[in-house]
Every structure is written in structure tokens, then in C-alpha cells.
PDB file of N, CA and C in Angstrom:
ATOM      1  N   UNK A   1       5.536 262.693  -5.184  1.00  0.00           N
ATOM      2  CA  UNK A   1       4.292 262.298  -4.542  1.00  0.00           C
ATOM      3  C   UNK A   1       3.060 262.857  -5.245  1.00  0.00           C
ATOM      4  N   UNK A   2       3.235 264.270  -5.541  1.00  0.00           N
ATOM      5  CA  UNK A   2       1.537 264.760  -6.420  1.00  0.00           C
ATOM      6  C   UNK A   2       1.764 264.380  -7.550  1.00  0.00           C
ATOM      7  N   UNK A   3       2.855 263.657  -7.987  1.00  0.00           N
ATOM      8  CA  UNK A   3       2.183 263.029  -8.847  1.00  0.00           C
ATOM      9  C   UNK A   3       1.465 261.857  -9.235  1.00  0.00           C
ATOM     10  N   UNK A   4       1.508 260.910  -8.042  1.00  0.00           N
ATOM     11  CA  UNK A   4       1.278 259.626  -7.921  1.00  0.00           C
ATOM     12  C   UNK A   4      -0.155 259.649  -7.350  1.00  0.00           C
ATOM     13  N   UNK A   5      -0.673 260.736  -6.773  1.00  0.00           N
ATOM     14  CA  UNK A   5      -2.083 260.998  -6.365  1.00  0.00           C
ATOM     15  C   UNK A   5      -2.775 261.844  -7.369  1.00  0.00           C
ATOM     16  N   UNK A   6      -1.971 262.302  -8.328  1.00  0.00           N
ATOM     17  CA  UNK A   6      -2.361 262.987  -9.749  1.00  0.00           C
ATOM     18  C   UNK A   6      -3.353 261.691 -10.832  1.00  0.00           C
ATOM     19  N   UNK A   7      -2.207 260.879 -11.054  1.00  0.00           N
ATOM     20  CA  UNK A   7      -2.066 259.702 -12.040  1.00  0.00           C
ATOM     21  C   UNK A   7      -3.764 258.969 -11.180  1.00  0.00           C
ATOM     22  N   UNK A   8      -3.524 258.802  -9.943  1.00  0.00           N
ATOM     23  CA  UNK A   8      -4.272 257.913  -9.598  1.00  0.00           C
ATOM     24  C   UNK A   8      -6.233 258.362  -9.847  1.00  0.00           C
ATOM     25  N   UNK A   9      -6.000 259.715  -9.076  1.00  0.00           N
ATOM     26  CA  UNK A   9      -7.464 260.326  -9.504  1.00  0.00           C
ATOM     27  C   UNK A   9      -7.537 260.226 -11.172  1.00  0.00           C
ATOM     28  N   UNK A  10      -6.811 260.571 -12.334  1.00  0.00           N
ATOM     29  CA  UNK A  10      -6.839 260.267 -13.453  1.00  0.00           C
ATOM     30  C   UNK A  10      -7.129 258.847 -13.698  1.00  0.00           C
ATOM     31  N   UNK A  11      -6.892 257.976 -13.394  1.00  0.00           N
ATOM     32  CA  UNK A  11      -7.315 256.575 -13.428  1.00  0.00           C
ATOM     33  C   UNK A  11      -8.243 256.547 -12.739  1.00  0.00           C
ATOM     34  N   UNK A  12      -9.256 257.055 -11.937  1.00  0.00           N
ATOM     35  CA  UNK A  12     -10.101 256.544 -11.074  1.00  0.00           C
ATOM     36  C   UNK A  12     -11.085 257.528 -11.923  1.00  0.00           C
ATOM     37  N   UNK A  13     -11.415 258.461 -12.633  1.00  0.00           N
ATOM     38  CA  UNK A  13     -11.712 259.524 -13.692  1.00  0.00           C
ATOM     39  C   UNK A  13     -12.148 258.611 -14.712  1.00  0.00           C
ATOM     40  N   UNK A  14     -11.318 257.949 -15.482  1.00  0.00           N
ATOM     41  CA  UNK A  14     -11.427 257.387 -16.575  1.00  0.00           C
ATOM     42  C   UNK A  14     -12.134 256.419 -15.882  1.00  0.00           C
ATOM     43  N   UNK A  15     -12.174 254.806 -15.358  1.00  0.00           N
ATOM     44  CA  UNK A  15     -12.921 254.242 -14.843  1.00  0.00           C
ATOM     45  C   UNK A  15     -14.427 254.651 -14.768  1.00  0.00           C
ATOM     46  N   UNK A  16     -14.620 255.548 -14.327  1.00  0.00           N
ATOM     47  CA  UNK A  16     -16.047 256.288 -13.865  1.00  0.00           C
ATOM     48  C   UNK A  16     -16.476 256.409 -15.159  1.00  0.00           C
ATOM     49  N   UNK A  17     -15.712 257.353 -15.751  1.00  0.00           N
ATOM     50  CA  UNK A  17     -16.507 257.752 -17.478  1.00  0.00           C
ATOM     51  C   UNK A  17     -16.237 256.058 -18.258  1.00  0.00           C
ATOM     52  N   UNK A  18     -15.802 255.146 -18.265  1.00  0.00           N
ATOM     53  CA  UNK A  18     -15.811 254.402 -18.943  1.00  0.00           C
ATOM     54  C   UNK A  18     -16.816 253.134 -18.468  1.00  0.00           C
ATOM     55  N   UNK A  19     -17.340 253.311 -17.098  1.00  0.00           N
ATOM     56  CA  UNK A  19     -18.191 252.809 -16.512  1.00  0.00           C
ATOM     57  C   UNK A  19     -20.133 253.535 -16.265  1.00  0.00           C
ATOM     58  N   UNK A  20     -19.773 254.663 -16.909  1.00  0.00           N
ATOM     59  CA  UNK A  20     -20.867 255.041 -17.319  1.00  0.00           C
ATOM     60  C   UNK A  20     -21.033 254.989 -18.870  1.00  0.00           C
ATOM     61  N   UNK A  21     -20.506 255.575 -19.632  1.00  0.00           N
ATOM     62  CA  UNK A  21     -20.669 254.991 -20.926  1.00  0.00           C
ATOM     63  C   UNK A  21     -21.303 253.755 -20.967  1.00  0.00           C
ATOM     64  N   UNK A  22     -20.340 252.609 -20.350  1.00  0.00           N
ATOM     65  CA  UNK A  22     -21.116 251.346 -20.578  1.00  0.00           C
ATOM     66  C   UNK A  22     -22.414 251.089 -20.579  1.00  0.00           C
ATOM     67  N   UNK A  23     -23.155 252.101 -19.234  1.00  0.00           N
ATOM     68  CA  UNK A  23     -24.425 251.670 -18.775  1.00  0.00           C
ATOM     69  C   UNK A  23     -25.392 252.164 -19.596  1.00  0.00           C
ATOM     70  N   UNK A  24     -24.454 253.530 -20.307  1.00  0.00           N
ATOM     71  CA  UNK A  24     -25.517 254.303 -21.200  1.00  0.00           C
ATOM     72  C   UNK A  24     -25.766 253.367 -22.193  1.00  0.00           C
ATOM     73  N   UNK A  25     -24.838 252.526 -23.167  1.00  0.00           N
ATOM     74  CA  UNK A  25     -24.720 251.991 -24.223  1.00  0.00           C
ATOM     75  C   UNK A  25     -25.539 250.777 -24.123  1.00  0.00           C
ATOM     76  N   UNK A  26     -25.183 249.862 -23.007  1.00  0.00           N
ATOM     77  CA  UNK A  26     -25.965 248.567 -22.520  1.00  0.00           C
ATOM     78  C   UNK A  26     -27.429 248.699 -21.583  1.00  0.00           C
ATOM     79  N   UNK A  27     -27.313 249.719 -21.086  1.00  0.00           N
ATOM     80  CA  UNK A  27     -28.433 249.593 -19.938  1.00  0.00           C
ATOM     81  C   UNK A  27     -28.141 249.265 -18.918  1.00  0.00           C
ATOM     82  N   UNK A  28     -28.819 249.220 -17.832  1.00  0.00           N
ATOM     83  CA  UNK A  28     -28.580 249.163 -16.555  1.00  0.00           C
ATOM     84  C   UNK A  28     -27.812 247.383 -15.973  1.00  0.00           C
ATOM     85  N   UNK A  29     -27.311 247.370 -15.462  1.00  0.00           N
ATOM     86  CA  UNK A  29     -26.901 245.838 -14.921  1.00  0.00           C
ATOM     87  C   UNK A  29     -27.544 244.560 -15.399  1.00  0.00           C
ATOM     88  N   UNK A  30     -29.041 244.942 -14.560  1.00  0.00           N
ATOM     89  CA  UNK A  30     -29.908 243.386 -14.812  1.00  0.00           C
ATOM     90  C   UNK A  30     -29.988 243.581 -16.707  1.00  0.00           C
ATOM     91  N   UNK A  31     -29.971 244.580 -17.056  1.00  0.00           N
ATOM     92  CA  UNK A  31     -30.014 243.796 -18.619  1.00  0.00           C
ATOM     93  C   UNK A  31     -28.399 243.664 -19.621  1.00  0.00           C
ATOM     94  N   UNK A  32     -27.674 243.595 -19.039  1.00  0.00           N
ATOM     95  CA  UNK A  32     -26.019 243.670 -19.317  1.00  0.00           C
ATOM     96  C   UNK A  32     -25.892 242.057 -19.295  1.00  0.00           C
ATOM     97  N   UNK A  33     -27.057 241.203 -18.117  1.00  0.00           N
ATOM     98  CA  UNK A  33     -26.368 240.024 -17.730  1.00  0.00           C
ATOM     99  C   UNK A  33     -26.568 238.987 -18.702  1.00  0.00           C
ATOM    100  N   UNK A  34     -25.165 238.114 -18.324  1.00  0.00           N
ATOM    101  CA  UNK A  34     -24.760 237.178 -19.551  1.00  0.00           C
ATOM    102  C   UNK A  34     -25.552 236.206 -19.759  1.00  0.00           C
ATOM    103  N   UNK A  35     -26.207 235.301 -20.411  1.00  0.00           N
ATOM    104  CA  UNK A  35     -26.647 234.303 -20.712  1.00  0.00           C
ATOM    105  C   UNK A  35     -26.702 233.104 -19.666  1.00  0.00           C
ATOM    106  N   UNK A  36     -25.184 232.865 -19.135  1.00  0.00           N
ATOM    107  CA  UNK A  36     -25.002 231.932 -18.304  1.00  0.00           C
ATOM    108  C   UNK A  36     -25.040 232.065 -17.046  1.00  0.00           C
ATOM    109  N   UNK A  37     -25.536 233.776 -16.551  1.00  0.00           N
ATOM    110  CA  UNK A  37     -25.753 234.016 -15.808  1.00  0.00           C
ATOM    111  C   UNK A  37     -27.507 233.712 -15.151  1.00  0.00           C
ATOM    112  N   UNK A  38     -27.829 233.591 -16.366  1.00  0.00           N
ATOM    113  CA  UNK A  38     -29.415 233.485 -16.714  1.00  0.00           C
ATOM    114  C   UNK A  38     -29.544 232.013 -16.219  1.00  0.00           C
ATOM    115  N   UNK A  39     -28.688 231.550 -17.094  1.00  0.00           N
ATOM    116  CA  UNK A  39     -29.092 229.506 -16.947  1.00  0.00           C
ATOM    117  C   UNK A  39     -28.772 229.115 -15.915  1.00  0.00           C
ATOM    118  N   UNK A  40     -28.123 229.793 -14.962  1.00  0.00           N
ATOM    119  CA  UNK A  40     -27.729 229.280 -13.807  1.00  0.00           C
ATOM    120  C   UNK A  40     -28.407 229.802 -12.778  1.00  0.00           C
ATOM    121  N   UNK A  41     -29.495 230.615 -12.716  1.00  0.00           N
ATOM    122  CA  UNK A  41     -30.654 230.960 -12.031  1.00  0.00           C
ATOM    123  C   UNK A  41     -31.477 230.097 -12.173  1.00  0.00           C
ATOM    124  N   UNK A  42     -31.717 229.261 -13.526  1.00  0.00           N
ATOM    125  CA  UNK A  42     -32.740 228.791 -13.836  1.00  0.00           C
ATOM    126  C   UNK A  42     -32.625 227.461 -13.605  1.00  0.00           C
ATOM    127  N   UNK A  43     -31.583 226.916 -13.898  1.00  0.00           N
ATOM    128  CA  UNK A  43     -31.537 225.573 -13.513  1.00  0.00           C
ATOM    129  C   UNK A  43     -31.584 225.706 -11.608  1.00  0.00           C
ATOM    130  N   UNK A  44     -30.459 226.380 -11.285  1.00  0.00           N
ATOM    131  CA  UNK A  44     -30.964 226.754  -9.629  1.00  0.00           C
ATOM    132  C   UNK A  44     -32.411 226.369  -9.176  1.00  0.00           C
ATOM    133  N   UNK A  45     -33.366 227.068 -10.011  1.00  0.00           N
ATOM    134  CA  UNK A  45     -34.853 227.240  -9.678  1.00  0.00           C
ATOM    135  C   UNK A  45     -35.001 225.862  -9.595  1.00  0.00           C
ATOM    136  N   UNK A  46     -35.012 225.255 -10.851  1.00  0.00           N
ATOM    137  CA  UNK A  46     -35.698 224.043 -11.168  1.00  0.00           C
ATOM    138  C   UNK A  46     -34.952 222.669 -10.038  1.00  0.00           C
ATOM    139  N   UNK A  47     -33.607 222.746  -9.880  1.00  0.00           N
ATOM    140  CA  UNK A  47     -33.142 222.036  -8.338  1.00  0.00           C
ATOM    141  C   UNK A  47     -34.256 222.195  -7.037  1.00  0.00           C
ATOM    142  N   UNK A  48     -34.490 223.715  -6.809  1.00  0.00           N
ATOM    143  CA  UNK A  48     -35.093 224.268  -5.833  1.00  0.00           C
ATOM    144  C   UNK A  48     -36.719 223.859  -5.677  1.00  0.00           C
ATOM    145  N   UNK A  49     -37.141 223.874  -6.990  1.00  0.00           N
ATOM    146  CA  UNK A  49     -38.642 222.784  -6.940  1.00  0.00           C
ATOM    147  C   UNK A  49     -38.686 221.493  -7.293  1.00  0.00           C
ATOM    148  N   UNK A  50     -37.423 221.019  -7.369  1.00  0.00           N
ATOM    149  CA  UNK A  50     -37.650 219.432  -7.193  1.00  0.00           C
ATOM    150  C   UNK A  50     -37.444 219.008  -5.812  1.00  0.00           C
ATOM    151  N   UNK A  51     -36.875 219.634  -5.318  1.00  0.00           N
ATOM    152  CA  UNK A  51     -36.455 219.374  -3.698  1.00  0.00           C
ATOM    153  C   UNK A  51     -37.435 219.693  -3.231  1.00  0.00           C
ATOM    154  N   UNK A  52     -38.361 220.749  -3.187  1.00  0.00           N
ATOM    155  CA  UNK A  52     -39.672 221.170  -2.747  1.00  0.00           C
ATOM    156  C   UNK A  52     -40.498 220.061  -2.859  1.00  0.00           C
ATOM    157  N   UNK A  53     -40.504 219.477  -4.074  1.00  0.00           N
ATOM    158  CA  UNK A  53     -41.747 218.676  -4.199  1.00  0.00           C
ATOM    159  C   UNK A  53     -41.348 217.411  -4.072  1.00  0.00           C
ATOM    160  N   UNK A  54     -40.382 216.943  -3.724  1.00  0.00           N
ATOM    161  CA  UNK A  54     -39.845 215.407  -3.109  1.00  0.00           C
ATOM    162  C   UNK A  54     -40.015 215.750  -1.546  1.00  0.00           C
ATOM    163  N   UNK A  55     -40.099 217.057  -1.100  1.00  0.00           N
ATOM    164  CA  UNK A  55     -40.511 216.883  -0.074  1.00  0.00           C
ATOM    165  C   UNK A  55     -41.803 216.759   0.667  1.00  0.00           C
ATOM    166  N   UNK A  56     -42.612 217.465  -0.293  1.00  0.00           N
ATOM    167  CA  UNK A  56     -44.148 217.369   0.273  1.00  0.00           C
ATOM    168  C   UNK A  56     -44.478 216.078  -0.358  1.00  0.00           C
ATOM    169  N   UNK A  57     -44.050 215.300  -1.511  1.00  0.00           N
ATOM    170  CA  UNK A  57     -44.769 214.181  -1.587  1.00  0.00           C
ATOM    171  C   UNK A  57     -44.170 213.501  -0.452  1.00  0.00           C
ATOM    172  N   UNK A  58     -42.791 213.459  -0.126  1.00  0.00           N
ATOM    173  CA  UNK A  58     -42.418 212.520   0.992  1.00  0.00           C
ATOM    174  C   UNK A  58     -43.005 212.763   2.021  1.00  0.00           C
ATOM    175  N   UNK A  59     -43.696 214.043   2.730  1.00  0.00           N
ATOM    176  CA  UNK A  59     -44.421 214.234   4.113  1.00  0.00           C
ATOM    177  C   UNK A  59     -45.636 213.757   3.884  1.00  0.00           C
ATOM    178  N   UNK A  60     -46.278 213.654   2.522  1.00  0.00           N
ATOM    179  CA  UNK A  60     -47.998 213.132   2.181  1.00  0.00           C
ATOM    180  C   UNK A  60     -47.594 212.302   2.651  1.00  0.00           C
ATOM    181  N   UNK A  61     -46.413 210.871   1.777  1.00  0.00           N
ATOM    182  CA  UNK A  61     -46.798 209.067   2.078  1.00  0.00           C
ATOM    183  C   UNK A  61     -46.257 209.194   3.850  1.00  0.00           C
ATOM    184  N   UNK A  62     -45.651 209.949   4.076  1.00  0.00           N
ATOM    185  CA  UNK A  62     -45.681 209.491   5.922  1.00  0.00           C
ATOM    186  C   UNK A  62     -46.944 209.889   6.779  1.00  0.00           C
ATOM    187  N   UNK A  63     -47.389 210.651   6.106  1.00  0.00           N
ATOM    188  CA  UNK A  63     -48.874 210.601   6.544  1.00  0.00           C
ATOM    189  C   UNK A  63     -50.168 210.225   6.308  1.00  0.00           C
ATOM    190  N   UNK A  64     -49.940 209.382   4.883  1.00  0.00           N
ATOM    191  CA  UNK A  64     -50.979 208.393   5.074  1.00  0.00           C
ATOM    192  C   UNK A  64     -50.293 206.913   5.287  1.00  0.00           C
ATOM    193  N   UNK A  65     -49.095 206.903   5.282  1.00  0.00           N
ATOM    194  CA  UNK A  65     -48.444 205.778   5.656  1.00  0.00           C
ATOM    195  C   UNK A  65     -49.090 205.454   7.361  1.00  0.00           C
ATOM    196  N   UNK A  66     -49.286 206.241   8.288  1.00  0.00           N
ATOM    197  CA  UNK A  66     -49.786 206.697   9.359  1.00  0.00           C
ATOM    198  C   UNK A  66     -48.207 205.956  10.197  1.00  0.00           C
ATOM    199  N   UNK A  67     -48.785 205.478  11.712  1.00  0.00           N
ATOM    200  CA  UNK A  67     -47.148 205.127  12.231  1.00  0.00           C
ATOM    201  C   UNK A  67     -46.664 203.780  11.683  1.00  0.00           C
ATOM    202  N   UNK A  68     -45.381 204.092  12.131  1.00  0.00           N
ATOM    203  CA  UNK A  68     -44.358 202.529  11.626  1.00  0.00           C
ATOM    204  C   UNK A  68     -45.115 201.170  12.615  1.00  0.00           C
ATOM    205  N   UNK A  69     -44.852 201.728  13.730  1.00  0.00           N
ATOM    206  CA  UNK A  69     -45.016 200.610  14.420  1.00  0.00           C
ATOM    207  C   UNK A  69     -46.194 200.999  15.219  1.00  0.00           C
ATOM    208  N   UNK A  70     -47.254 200.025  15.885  1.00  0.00           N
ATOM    209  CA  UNK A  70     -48.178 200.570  16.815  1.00  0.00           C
ATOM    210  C   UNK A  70     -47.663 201.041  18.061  1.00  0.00           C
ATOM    211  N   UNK A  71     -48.697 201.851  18.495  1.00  0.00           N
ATOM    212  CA  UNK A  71     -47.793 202.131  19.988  1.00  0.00           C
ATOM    213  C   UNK A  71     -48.181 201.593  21.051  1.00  0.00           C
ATOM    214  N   UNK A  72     -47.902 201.289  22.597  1.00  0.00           N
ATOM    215  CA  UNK A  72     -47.966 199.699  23.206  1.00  0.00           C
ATOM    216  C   UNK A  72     -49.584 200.611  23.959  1.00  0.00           C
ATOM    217  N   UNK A  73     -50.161 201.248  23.871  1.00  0.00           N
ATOM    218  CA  UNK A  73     -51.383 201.759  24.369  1.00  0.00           C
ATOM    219  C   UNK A  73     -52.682 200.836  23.466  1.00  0.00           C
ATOM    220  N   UNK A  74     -52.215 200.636  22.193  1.00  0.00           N
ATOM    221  CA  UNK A  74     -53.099 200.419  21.239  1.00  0.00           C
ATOM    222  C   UNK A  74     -53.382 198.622  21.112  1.00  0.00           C
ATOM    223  N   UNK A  75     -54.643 198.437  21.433  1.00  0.00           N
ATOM    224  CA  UNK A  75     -55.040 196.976  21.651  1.00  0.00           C
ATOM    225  C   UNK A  75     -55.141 196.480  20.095  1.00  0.00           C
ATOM    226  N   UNK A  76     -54.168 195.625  19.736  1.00  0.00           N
ATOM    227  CA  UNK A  76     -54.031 194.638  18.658  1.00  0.00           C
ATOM    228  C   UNK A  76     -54.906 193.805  18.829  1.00  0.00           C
ATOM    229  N   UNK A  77     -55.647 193.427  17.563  1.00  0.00           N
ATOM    230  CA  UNK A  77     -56.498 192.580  17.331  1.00  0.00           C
ATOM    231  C   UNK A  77     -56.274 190.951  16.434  1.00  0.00           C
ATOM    232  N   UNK A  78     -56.696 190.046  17.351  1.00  0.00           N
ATOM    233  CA  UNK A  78     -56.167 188.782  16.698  1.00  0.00           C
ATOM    234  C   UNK A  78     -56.897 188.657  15.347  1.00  0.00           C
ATOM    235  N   UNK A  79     -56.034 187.685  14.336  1.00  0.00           N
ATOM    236  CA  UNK A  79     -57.110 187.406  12.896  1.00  0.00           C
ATOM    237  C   UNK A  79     -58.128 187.226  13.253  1.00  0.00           C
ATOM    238  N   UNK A  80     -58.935 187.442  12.311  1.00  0.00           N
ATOM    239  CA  UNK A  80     -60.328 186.563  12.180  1.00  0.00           C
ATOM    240  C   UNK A  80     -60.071 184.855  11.532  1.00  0.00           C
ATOM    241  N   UNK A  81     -60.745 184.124  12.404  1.00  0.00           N
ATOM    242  CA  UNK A  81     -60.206 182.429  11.493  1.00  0.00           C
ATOM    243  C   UNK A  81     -60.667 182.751  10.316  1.00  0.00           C
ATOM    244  N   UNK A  82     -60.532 181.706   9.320  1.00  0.00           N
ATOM    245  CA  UNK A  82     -60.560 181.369   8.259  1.00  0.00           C
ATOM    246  C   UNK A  82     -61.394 180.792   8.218  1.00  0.00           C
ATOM    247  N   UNK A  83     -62.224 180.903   7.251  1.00  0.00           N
ATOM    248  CA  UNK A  83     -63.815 180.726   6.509  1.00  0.00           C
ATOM    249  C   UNK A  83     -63.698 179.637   5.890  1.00  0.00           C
ATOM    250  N   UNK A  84     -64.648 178.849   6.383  1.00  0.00           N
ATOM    251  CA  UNK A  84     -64.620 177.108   5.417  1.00  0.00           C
ATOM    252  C   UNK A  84     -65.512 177.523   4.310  1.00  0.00           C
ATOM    253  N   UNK A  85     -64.552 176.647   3.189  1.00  0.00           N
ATOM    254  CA  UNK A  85     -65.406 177.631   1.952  1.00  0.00           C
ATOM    255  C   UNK A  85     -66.273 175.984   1.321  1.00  0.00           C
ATOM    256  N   UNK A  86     -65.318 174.865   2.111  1.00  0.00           N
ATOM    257  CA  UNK A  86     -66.211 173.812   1.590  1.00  0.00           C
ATOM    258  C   UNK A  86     -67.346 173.699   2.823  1.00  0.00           C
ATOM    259  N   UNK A  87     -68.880 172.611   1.748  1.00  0.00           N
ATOM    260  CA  UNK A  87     -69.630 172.380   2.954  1.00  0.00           C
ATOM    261  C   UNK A  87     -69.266 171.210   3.895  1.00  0.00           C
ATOM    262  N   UNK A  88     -69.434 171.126   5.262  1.00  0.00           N
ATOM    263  CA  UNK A  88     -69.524 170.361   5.824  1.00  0.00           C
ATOM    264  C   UNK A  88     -69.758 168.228   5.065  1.00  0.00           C
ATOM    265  N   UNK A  89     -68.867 167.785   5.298  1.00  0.00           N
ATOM    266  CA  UNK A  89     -68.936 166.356   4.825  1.00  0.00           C
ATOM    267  C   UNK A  89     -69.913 165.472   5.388  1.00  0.00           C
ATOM    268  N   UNK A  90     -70.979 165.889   6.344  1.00  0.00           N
ATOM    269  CA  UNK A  90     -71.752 165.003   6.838  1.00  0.00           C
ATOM    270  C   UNK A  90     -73.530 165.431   5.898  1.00  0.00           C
ATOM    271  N   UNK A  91     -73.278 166.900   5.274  1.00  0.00           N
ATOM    272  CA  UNK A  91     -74.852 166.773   4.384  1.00  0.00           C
ATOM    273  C   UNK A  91     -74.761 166.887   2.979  1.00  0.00           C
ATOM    274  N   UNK A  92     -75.783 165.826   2.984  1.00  0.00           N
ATOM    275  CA  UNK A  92     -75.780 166.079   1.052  1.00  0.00           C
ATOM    276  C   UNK A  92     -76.606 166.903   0.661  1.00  0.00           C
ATOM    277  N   UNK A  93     -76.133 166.945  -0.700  1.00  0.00           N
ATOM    278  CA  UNK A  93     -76.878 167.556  -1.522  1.00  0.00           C
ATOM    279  C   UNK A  93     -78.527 167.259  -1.428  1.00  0.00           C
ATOM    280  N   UNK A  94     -79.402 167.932  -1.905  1.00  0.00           N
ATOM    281  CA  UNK A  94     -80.642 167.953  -2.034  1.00  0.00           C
ATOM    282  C   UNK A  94     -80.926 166.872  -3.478  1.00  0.00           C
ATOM    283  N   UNK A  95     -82.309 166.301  -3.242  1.00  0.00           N
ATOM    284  CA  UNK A  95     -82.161 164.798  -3.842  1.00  0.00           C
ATOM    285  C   UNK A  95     -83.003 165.317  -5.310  1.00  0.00           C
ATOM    286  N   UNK A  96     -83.384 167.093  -5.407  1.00  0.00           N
ATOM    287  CA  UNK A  96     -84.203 167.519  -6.386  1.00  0.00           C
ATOM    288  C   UNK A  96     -83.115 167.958  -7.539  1.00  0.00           C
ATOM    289  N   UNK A  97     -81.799 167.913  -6.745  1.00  0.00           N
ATOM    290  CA  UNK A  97     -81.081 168.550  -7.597  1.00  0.00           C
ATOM    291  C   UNK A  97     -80.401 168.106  -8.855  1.00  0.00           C
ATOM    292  N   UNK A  98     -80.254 168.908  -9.840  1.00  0.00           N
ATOM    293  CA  UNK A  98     -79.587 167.809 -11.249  1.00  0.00           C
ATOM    294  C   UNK A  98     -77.943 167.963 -11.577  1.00  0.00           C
ATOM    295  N   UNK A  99     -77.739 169.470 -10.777  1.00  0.00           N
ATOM    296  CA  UNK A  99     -76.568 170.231 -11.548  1.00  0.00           C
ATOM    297  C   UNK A  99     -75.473 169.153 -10.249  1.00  0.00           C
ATOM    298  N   UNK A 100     -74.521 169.124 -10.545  1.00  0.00           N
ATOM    299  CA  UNK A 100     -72.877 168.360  -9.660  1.00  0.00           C
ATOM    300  C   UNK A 100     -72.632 169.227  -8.417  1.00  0.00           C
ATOM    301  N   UNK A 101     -72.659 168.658  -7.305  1.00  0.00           N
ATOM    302  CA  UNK A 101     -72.333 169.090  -6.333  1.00  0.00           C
ATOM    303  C   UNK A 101     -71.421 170.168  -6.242  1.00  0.00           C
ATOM    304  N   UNK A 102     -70.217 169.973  -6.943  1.00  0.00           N
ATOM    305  CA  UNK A 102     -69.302 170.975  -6.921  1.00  0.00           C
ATOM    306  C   UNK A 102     -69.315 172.521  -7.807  1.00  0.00           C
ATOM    307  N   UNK A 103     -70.421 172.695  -8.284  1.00  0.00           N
ATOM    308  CA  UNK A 103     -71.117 173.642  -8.820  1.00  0.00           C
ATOM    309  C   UNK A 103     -71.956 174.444  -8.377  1.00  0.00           C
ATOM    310  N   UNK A 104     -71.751 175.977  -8.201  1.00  0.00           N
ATOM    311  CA  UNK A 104     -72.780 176.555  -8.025  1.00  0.00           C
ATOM    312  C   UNK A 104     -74.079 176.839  -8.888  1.00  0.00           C
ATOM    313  N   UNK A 105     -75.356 177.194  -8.199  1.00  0.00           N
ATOM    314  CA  UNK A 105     -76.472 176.842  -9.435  1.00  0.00           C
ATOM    315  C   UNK A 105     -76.470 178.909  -9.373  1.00  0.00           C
ATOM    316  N   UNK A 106     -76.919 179.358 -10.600  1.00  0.00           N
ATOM    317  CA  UNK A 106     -77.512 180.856 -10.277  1.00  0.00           C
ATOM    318  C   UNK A 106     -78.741 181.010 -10.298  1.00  0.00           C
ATOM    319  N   UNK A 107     -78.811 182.235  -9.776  1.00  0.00           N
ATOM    320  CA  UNK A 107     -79.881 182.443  -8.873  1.00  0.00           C
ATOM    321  C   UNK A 107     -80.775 183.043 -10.720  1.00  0.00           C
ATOM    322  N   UNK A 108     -82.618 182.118 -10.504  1.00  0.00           N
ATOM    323  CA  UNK A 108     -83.171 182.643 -11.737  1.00  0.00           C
ATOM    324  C   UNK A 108     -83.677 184.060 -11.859  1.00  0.00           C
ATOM    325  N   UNK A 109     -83.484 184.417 -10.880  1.00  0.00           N
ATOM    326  CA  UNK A 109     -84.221 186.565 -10.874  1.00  0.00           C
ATOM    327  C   UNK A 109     -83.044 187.276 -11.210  1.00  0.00           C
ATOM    328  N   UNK A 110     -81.462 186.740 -10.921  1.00  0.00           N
ATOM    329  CA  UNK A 110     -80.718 187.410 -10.763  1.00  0.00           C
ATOM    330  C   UNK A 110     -80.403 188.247 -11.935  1.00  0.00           C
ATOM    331  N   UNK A 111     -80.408 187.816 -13.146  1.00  0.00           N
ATOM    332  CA  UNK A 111     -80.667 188.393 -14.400  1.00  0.00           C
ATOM    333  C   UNK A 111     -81.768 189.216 -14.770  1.00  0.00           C
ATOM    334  N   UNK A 112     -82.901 189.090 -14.602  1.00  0.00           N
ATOM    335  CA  UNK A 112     -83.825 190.026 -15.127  1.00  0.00           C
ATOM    336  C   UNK A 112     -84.208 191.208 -14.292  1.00  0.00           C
ATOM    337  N   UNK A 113     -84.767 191.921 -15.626  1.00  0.00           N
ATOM    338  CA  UNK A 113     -84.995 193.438 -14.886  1.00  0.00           C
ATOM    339  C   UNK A 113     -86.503 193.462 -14.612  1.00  0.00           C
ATOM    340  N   UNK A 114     -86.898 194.087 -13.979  1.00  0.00           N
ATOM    341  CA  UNK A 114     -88.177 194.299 -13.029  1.00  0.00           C
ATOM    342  C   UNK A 114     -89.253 195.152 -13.673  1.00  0.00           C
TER     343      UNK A 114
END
């Protein structure tokens, strides 16, 4: 039996000194760490602010999107009709005029400066 609790503190001895050495030789932990330990923080990050920012743009367009549907409090308003863009078929044209009815004339001030 003392010897099996002998052996073991001897192994738990060596461990210690071979686990300090290391730290002396390398430095403390955070600078021991591996490369891929690195890239996988970093890509982490970069997941972590794309999700961030798909989310605040997605809460902006729902809020200027404003609601889906109206809500039944809110008085809907019928179109406005539709604007006759021709004139009326019962007046003519003016008898001074030279340019084709279906033409607008421009206005002569509208060009010059003052």
C-alpha cells in the first residue's frame, strides 16, 4: 500500500514541475493558446454581429413598415376619383389659336429670368 500512495504523490510531483516549467517557458495560458483557438473566437464574433445586425435592421423595416393590417378603430378612406385629363367635348378651342388642339402651348415668362 505505501507504496502505491508513494508512486502516486511522485506522479502528481512531476506533473506540477512539468506544468510549471511549461508556463515558465510559454507564458501564462492566454498566450500558450493555439491558433484555432483564436479563429474560432473570431469567426464566433463575426456570427454574433451578423445576427445583431439582421436584427436591428429587421426591427427598423417593422417599424417603418408601421402595422400589417389597419386596426378596425381606424376610419379608411375611399379613393379619390380619377382626374379627367381630357377637356370636356362640348368646348373648343379658342379661335386665336394656331398651335393643334392636342398640344400644350408654354407659358412665354416661363423661361426667362427677371
Amino acid at each position: 500500500m505505501p507504496r502505491d500512495a508513494d508512486s502516486v504523490l511522485l506522479e502528481s510531483v512531476a506533473t506540477r514541475r512539468a506544468r510549471l516549467r511549461a508556463a515558465f517557458l510559454h507564458g501564462d495560458i492566454p498566450g500558450r493558446r493555439t491558433t484555432a483557438d483564436n479563429v474560432k473566437r473570431f469567426v464566433g464574433s463575426i456570427v454574433i454581429a451578423a445576427v445583431a445586425c439582421a436584427a436591428c435592421a429587421g426591427y427598423s423595416f417593422v417599424q417603418k413598415a408601421g402595422p400589417l393590417r389597419p386596426s378596425p378603430t381606424q376610419v379608411t378612406q375611399s379613393p379619390a376619383p380619377p382626374a379627367d385629363t381630357a377637356p370636356p367635348a362640348d368646348t373648343a378651342p379658342p379661335a386665336d389659336s394656331t398651335a393643334p388642339a392636342d398640344t400644350q402651348q408654354s407659358d412665354p415668362t416661363e423661361g426667362s429670368t427677371p
